[in-house]
C-alpha atoms as a PDB file:
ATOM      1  CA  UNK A   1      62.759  39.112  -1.640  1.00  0.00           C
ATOM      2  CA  UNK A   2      65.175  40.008   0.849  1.00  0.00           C
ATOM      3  CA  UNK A   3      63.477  37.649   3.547  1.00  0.00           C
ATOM      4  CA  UNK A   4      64.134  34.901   0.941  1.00  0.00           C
ATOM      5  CA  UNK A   5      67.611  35.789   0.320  1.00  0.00           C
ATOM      6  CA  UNK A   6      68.253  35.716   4.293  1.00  0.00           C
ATOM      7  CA  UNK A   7      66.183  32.567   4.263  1.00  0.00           C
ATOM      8  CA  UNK A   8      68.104  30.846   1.975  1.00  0.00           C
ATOM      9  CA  UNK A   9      72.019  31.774   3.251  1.00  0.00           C
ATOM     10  CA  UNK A  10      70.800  30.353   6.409  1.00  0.00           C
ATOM     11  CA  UNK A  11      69.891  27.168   4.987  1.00  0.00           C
ATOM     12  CA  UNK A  12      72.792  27.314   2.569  1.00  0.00           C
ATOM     13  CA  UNK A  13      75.258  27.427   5.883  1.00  0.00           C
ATOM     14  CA  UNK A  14      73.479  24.614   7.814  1.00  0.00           C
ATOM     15  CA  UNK A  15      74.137  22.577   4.748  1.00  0.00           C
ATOM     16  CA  UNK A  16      78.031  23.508   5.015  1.00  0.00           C
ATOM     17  CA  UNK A  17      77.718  22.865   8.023  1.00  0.00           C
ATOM     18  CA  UNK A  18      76.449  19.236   7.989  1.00  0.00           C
ATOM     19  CA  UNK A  19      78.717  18.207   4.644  1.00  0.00           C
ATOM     20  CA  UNK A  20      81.386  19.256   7.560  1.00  0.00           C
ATOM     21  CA  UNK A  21      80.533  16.598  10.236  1.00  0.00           C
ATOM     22  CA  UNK A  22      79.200  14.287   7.520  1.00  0.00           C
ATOM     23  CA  UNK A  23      82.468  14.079   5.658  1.00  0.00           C
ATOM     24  CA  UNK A  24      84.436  14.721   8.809  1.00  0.00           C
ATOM     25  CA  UNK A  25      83.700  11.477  10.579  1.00  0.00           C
ATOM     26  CA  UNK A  26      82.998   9.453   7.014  1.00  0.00           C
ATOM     27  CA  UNK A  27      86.726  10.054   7.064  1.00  0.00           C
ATOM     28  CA  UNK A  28      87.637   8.699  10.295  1.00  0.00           C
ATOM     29  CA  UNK A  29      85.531   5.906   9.779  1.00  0.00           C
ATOM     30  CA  UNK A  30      87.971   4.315   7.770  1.00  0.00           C
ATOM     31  CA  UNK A  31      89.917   1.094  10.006  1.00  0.00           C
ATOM     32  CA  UNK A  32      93.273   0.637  10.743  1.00  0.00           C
ATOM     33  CA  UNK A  33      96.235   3.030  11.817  1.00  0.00           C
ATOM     34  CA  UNK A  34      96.423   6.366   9.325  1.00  0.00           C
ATOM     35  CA  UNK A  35      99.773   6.638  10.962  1.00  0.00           C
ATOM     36  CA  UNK A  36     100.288   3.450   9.353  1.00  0.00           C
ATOM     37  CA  UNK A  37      98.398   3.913   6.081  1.00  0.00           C
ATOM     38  CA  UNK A  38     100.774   7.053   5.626  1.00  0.00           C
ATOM     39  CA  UNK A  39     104.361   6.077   6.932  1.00  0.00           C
ATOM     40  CA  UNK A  40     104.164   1.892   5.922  1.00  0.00           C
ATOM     41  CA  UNK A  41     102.938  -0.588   7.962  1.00  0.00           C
ATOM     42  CA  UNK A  42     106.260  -1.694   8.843  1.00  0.00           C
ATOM     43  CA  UNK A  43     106.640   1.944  10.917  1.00  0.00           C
ATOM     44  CA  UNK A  44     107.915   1.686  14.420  1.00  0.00           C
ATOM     45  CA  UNK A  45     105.326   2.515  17.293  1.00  0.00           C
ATOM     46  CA  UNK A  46     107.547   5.128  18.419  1.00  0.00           C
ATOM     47  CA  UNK A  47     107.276   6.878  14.920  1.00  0.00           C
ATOM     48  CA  UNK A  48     103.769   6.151  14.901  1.00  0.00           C
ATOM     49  CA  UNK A  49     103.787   7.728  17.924  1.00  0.00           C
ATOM     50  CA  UNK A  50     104.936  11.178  16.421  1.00  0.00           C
ATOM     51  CA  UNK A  51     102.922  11.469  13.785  1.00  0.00           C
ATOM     52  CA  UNK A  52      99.685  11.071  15.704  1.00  0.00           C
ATOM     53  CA  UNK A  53     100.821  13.487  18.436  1.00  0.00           C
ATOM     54  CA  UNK A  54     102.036  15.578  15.620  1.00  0.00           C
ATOM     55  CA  UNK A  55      98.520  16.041  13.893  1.00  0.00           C
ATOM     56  CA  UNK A  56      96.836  15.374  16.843  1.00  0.00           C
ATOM     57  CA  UNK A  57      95.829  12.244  15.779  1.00  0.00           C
ATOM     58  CA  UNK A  58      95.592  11.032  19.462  1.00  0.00           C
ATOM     59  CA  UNK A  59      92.996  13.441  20.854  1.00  0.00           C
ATOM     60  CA  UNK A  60      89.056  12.380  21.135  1.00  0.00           C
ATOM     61  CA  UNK A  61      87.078  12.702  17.926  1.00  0.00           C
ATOM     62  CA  UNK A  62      85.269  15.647  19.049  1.00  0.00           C
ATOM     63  CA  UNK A  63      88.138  17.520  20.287  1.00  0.00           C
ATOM     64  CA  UNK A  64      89.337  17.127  16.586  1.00  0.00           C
ATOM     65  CA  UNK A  65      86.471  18.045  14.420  1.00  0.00           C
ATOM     66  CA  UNK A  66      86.490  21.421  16.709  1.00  0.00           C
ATOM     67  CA  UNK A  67      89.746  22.271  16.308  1.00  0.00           C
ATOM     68  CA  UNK A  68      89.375  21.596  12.790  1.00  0.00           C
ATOM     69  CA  UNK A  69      86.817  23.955  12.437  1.00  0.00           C
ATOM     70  CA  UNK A  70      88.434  26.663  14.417  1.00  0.00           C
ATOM     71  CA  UNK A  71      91.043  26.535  11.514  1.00  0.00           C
ATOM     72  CA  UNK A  72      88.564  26.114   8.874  1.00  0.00           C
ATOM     73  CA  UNK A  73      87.190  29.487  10.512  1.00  0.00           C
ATOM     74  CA  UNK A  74      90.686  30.860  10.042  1.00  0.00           C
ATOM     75  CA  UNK A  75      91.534  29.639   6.213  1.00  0.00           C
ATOM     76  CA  UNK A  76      93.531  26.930   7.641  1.00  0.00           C
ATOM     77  CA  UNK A  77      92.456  23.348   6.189  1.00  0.00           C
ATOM     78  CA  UNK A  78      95.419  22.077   7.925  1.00  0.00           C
ATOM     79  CA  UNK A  79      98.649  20.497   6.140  1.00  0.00           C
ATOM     80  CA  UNK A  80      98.965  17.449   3.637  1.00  0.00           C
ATOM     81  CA  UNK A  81     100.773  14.012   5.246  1.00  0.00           C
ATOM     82  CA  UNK A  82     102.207  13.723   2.031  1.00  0.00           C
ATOM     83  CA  UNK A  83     103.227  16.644   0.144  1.00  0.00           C
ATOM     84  CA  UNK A  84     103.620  18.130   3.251  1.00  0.00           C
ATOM     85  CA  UNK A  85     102.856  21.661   2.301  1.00  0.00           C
ATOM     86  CA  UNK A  86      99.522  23.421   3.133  1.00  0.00           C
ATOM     87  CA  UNK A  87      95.819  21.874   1.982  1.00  0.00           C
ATOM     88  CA  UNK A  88      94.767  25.462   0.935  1.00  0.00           C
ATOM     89  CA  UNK A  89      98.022  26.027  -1.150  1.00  0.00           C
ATOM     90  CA  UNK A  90      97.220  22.812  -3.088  1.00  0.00           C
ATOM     91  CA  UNK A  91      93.229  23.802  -3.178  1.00  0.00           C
ATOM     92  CA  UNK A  92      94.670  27.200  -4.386  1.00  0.00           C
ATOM     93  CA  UNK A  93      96.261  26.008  -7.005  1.00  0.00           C
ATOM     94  CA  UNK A  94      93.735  23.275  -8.648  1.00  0.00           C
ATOM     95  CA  UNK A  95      90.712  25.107  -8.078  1.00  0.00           C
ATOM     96  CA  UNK A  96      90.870  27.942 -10.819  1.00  0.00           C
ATOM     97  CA  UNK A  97      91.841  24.883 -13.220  1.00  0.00           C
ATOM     98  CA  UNK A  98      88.481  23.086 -11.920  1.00  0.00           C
ATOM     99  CA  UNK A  99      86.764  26.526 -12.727  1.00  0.00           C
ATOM    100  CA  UNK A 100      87.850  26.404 -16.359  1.00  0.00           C
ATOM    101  CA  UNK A 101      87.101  22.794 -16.933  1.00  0.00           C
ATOM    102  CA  UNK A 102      83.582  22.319 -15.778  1.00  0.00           C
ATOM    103  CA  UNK A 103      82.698  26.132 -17.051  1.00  0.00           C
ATOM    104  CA  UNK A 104      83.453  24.982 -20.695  1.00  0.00           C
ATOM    105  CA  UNK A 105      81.546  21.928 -20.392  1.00  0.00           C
ATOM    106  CA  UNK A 106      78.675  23.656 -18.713  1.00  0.00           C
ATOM    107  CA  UNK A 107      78.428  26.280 -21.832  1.00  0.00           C
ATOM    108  CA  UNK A 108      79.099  23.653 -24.297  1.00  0.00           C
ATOM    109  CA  UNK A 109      76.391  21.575 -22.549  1.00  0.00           C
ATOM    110  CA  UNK A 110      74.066  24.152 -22.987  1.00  0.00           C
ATOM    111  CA  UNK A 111      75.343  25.235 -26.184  1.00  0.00           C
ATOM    112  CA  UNK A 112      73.927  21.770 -27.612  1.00  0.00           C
ATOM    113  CA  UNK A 113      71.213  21.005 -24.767  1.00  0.00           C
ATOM    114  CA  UNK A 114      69.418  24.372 -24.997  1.00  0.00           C
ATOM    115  CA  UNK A 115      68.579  24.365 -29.164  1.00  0.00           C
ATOM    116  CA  UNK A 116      68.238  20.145 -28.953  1.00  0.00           C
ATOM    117  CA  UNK A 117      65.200  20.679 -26.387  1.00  0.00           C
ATOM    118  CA  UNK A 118      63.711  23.762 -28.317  1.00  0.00           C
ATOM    119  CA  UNK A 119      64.024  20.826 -31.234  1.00  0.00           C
ATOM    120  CA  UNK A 120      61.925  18.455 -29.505  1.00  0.00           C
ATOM    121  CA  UNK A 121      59.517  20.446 -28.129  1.00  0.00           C
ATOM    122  CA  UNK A 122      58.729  22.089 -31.446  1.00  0.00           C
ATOM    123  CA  UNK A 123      58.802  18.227 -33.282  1.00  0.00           C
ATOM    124  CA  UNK A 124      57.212  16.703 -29.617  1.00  0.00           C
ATOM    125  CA  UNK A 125      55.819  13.279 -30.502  1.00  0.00           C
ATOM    126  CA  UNK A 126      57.340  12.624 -33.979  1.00  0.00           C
ATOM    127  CA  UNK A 127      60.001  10.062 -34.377  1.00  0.00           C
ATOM    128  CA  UNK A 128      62.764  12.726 -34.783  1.00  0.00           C
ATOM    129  CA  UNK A 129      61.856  13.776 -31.136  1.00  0.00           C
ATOM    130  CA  UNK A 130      62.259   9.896 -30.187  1.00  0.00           C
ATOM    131  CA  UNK A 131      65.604   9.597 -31.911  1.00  0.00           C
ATOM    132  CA  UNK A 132      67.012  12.944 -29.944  1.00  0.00           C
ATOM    133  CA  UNK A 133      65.796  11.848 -26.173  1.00  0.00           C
ATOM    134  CA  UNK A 134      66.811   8.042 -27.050  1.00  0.00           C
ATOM    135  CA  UNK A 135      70.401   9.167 -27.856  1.00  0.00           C
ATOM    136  CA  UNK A 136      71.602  11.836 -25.360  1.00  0.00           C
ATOM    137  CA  UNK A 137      69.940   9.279 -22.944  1.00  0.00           C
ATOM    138  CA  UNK A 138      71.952   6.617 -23.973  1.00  0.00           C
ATOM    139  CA  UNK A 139      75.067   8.870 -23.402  1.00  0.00           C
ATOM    140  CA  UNK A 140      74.367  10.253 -20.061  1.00  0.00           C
ATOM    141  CA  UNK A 141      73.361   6.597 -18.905  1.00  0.00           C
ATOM    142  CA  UNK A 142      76.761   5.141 -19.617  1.00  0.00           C
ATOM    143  CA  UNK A 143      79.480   5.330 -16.924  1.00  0.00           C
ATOM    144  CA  UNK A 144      81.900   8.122 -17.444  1.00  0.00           C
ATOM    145  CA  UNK A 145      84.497   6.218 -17.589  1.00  0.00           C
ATOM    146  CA  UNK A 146      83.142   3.835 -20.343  1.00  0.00           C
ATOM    147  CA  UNK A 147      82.775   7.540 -21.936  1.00  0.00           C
ATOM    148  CA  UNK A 148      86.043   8.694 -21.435  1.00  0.00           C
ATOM    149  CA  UNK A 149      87.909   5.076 -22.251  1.00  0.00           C
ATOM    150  CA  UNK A 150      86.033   5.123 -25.405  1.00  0.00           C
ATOM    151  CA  UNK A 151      87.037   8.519 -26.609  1.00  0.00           C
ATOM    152  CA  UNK A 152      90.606   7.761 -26.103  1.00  0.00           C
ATOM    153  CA  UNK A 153      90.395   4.338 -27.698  1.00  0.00           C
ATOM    154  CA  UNK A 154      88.623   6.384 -30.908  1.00  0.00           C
ATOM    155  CA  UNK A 155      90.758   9.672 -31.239  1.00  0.00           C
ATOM    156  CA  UNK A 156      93.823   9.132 -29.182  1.00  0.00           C
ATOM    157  CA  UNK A 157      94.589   5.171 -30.119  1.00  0.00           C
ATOM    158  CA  UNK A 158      92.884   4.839 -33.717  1.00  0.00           C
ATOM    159  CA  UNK A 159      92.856   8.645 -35.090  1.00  0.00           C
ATOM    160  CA  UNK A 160      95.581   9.674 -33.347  1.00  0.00           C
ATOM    161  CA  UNK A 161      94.045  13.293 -33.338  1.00  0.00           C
ATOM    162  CA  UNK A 162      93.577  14.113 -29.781  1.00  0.00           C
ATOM    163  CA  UNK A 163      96.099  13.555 -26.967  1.00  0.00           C
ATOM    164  CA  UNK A 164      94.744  11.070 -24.501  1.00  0.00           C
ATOM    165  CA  UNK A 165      95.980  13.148 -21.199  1.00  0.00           C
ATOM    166  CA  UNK A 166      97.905  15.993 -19.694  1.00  0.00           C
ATOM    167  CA  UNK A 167     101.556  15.809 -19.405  1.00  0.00           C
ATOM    168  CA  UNK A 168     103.641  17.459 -16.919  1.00  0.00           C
ATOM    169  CA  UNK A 169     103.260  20.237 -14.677  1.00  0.00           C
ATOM    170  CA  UNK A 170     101.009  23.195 -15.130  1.00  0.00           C
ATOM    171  CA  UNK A 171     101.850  26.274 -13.305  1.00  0.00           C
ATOM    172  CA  UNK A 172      99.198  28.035 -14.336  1.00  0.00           C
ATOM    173  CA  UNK A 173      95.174  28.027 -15.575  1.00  0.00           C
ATOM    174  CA  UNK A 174      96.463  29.445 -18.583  1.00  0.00           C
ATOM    175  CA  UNK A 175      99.139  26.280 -19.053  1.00  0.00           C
ATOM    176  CA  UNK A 176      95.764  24.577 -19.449  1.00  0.00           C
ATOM    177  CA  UNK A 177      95.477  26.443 -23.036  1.00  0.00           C
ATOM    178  CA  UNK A 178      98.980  25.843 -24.026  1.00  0.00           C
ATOM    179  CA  UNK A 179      98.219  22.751 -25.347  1.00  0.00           C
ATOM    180  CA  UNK A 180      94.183  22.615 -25.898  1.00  0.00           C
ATOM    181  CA  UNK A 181      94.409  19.412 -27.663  1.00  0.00           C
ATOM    182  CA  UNK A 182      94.281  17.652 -24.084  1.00  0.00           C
ATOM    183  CA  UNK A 183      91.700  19.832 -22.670  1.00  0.00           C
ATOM    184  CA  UNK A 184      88.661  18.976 -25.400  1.00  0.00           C
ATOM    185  CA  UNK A 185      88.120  15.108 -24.423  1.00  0.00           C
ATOM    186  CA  UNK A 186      87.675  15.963 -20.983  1.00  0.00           C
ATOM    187  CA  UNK A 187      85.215  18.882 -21.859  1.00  0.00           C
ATOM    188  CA  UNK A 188      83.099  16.645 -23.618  1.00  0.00           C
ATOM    189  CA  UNK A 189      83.227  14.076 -21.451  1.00  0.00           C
ATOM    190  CA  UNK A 190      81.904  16.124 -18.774  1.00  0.00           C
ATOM    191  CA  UNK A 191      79.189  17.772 -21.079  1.00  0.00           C
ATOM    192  CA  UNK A 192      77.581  14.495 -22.115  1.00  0.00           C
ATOM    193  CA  UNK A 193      76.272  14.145 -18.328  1.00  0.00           C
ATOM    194  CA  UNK A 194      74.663  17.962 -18.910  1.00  0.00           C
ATOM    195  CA  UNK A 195      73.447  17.865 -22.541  1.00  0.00           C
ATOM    196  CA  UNK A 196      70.673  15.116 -21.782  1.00  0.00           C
ATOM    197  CA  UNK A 197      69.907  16.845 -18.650  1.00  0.00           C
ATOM    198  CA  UNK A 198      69.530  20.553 -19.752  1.00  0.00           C
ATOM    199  CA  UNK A 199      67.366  18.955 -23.475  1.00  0.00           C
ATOM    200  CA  UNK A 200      64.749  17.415 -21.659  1.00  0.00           C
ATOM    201  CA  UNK A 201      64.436  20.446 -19.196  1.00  0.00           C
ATOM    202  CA  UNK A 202      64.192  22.485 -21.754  1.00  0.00           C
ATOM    203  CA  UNK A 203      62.039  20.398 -23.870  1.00  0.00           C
ATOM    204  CA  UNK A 204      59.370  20.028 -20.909  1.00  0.00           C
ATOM    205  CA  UNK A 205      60.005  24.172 -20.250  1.00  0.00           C
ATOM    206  CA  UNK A 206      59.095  24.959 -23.903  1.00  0.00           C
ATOM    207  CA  UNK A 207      56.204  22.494 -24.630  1.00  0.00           C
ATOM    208  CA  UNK A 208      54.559  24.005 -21.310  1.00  0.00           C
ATOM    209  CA  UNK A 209      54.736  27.819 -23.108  1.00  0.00           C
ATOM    210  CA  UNK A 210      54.127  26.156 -26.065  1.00  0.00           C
ATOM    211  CA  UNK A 211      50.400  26.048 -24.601  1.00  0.00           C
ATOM    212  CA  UNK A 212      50.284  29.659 -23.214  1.00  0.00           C
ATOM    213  CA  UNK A 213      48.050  32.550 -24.760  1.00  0.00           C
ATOM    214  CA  UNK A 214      50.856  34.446 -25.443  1.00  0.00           C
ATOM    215  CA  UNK A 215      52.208  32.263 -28.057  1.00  0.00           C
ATOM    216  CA  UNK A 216      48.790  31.797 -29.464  1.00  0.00           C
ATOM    217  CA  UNK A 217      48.255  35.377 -29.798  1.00  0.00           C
ATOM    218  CA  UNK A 218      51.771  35.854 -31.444  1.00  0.00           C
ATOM    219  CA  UNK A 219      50.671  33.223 -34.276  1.00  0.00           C
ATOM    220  CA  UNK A 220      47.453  34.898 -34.674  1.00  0.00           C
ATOM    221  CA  UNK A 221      48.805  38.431 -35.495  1.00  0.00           C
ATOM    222  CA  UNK A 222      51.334  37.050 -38.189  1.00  0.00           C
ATOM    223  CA  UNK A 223      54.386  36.942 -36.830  1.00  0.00           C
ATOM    224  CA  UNK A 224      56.893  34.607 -37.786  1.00  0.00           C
ATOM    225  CA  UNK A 225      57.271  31.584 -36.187  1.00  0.00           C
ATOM    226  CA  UNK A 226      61.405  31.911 -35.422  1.00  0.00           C
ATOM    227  CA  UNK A 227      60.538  35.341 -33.997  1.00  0.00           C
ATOM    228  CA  UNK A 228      57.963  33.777 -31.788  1.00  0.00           C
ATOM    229  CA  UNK A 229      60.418  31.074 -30.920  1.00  0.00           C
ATOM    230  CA  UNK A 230      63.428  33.252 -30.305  1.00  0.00           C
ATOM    231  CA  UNK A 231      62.374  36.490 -28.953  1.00  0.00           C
ATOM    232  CA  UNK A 232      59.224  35.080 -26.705  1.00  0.00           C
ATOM    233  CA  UNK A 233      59.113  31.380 -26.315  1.00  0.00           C
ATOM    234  CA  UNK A 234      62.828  31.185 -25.364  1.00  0.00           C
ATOM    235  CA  UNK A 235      63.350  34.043 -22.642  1.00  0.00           C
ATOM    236  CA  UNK A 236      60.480  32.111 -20.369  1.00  0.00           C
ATOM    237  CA  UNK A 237      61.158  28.844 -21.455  1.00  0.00           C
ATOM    238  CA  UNK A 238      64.696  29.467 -20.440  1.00  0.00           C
ATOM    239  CA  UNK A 239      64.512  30.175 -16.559  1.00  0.00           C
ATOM    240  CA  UNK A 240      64.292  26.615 -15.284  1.00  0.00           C
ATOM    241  CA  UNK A 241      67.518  26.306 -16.915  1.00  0.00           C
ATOM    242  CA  UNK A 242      68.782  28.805 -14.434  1.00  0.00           C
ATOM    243  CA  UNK A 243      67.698  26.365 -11.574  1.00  0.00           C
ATOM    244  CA  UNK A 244      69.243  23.123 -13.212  1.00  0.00           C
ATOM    245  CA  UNK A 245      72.383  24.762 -13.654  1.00  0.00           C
ATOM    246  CA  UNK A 246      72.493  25.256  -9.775  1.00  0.00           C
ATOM    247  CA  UNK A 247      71.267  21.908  -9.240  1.00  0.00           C
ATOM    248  CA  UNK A 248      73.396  20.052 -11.868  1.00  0.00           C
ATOM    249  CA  UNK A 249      76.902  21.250 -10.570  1.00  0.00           C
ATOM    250  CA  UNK A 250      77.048  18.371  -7.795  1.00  0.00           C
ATOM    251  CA  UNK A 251      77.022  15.717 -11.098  1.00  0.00           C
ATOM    252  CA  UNK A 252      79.414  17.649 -12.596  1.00  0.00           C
ATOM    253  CA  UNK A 253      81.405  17.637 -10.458  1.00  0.00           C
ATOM    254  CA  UNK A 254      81.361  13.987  -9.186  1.00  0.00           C
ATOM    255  CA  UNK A 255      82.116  13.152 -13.023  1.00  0.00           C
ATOM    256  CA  UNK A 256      85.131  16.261 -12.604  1.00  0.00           C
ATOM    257  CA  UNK A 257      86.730  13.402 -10.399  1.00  0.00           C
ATOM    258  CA  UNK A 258      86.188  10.035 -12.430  1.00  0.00           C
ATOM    259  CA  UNK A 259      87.575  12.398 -15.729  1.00  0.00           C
ATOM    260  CA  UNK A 260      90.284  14.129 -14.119  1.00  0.00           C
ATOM    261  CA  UNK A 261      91.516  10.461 -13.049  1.00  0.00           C
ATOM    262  CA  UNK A 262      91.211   9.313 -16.252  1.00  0.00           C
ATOM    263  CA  UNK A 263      93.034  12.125 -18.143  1.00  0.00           C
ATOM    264  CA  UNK A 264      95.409  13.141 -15.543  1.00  0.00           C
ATOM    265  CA  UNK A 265      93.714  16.868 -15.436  1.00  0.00           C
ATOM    266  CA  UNK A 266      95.455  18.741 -12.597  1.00  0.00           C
ATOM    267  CA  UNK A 267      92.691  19.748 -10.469  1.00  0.00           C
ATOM    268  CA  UNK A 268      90.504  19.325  -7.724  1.00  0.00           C
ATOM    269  CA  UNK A 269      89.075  15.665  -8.907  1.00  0.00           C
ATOM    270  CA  UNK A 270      92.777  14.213  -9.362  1.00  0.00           C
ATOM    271  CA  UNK A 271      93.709  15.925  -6.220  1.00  0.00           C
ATOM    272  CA  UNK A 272      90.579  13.823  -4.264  1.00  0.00           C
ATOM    273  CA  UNK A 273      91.510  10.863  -6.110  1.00  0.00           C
ATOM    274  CA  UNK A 274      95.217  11.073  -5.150  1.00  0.00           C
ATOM    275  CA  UNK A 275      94.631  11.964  -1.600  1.00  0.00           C
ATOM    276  CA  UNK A 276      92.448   9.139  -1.126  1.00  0.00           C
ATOM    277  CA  UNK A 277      94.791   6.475  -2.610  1.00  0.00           C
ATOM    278  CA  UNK A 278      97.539   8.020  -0.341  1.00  0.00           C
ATOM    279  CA  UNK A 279      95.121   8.154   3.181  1.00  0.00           C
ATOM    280  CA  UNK A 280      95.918  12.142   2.898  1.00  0.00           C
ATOM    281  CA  UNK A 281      92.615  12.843   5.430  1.00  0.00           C
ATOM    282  CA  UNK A 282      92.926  16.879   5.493  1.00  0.00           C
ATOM    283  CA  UNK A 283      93.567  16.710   1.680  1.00  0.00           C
ATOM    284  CA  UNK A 284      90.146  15.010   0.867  1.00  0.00           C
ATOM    285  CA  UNK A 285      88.491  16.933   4.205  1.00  0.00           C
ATOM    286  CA  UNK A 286      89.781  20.145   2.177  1.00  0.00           C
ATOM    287  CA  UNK A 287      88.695  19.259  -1.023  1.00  0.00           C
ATOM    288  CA  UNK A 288      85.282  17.753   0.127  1.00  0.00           C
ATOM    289  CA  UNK A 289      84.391  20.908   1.753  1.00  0.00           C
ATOM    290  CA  UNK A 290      84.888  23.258  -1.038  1.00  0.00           C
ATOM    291  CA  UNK A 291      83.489  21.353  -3.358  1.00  0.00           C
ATOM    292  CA  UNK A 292      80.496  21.051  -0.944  1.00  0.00           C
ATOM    293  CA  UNK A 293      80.708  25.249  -0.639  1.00  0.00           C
ATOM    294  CA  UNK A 294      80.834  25.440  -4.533  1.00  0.00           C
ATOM    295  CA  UNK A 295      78.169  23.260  -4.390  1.00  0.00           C
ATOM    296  CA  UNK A 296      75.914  25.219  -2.118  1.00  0.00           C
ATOM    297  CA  UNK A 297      76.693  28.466  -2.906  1.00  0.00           C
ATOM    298  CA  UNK A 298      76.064  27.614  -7.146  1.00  0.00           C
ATOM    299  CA  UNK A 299      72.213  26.664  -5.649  1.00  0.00           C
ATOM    300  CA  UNK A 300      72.072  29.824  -3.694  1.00  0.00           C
ATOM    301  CA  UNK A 301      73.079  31.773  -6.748  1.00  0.00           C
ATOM    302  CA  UNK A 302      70.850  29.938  -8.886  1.00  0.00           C
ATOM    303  CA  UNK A 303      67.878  30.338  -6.558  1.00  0.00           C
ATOM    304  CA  UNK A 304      68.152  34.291  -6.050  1.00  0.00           C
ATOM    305  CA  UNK A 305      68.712  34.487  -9.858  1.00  0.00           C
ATOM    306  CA  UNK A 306      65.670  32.753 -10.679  1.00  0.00           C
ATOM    307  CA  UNK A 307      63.617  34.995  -8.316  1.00  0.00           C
ATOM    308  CA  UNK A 308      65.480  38.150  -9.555  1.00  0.00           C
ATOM    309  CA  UNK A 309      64.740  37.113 -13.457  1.00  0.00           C
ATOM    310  CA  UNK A 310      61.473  36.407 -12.677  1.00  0.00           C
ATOM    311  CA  UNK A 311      58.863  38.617 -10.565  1.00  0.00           C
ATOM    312  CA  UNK A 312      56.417  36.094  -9.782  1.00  0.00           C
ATOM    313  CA  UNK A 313      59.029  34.620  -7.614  1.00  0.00           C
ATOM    314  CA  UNK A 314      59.607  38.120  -5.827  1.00  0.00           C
ATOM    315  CA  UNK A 315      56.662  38.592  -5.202  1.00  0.00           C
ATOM    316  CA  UNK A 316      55.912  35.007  -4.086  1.00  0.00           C
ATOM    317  CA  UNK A 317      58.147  34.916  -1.316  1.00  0.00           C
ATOM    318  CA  UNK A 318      59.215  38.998  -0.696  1.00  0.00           C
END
């Protein structure tokens, strides 16, 4: 197990390591002048000049990416052309709110996805099944923004029962709960993409101990079905889930960024957005690479839970 572990941080920082570079020069693909994208085109060469020199713009390519990793190394993400203040004060400050947003959705999403593939596994092949699958697919096949347009249209615009997007500043992750009302539409938005997702996992998880002798045996001494369901069909049909949830935070997050746009949600998706309207490069370097971390390291945690949880794994690979 502890081979495994090792294993897998390695792999885990390679991967950091190559969303890095990747994003790094994805970035400075982009054409024309930054200089110019973030002063006006109508900027003088001399002040052109300055800002390259300034954030060493005018150095090679190479000489850039390891510099910025030597700050990386050192907590320093560098600072914002616009706001001018520090990327990691501004990552500091939308990144608990991100924590909050997509960790409702997640347990809502499993809330509803968990029971609804239980559901179909237990009714497998009957039309009710159909109905289920054909519905949360329908959902987490539509764009998100469709999604979130059409929940403001319906309870913002015609109900008039759910405010359509955040106002103002939040100081805080607890401003976020000062006015829940804004907060629920872009929970559920984000927990549509899971639901359909963590149902059919679950649905495939429990028809497959369905089968086992263990559940046969159960029915054959008398016990009742929900106890057979709940106390030993669930706890093993359950720990795939624990490897989806690793694997399922990248599309979470990528639809963090279309609904934080959408409802003007202070965090790290609005922050992307904004920085890449604005050509603020260490912004979206900054926010690409922790989200890529968050990324990684919700894989790594889901992979060394699954083999804790279960001891065939352990003793697979320890």
């Amino acid at each position: 197990m502890t081979w495994y572990i090792v294993r897998r941080i390695g792999q885990s920082v390679a991967v950091i390591v190559g969303v890095m570079i990747l994003t790094f020069i994805l970035v400075h693909l982009e054409p024309g002048s930054t200089a110019r994208a973030v002063l006006g085109q109508k900027a003088t060469p001399a002040k052109v000049a300055i800002f390259d020199n300034t954030y060493g713009l005018n150095r090679p390519l190479p000489v850039q990416f390891w510099l910025y990793c030597v700050h990386v190394v050192h907590g320093d993400f560098g600072i914002s052309y616009v706001a001018g203040q520090p990327v990691s004060t501004l990552i500091a400050q939308r990144l608990p709110r991100d924590a909050v947003l997509i960790g409702i959705s997640t347990v809502l999403a499993l809330i509803i996805g968990v029971p609804m593939g239980l559901y179909q596994a237990i009714h497998r092949g009957t039309v009710r099944d159909d109905i289920v699958a054909g519905t949360w697919f329908t959902l987490y096949s539509a764009p998100d923004f469709m999604e979130a347009l059409l929940l403001i249209a319906v309870f913002s615009v015609h109900f008039h029962v759910l405010q359509p997007s955040f106002t103002g500043g939040i100081a805080s992750v607890g401003g976020l709960f000062a006015d829940p009302n804004a907060l629920i539409l872009p929970v559920i938005v984000l927990a549509i993409n899971s639901v359909a997702g963590f149902s059919q996992y679950m649905r495939s998880s429990a028809i497959e101990e369905l089968a086992q002798d263990y559940i046969r045996t159960a029915r054959a001494k008398g016990l009742r079905e929900r106890l057979i369901l709940t106390r030993h069909l669930l706890r093993n049909a359950l720990l795939p889930i624990i490897t989806i949830l690793g694997l399922s935070l990248p599309n979470i997050v990528a639809g963090a960024v279309i609904a934080e746009a959408i409802f003007n949600f202070p965090g790290m998706g609005l922050l992307f957005w904004q920085s890449a309207l604005s050509h603020d490069f260490p912004v979206m370097l900054g926010a690409t690479l922790i989200i890529g971390v968050a990324t990684v390291l919700g894989n790594l945690a889901a992979d060394i839970a699954y083999g804790v949880i279960d001891p065939r794994i352990r003793h697979a690979v320890g």
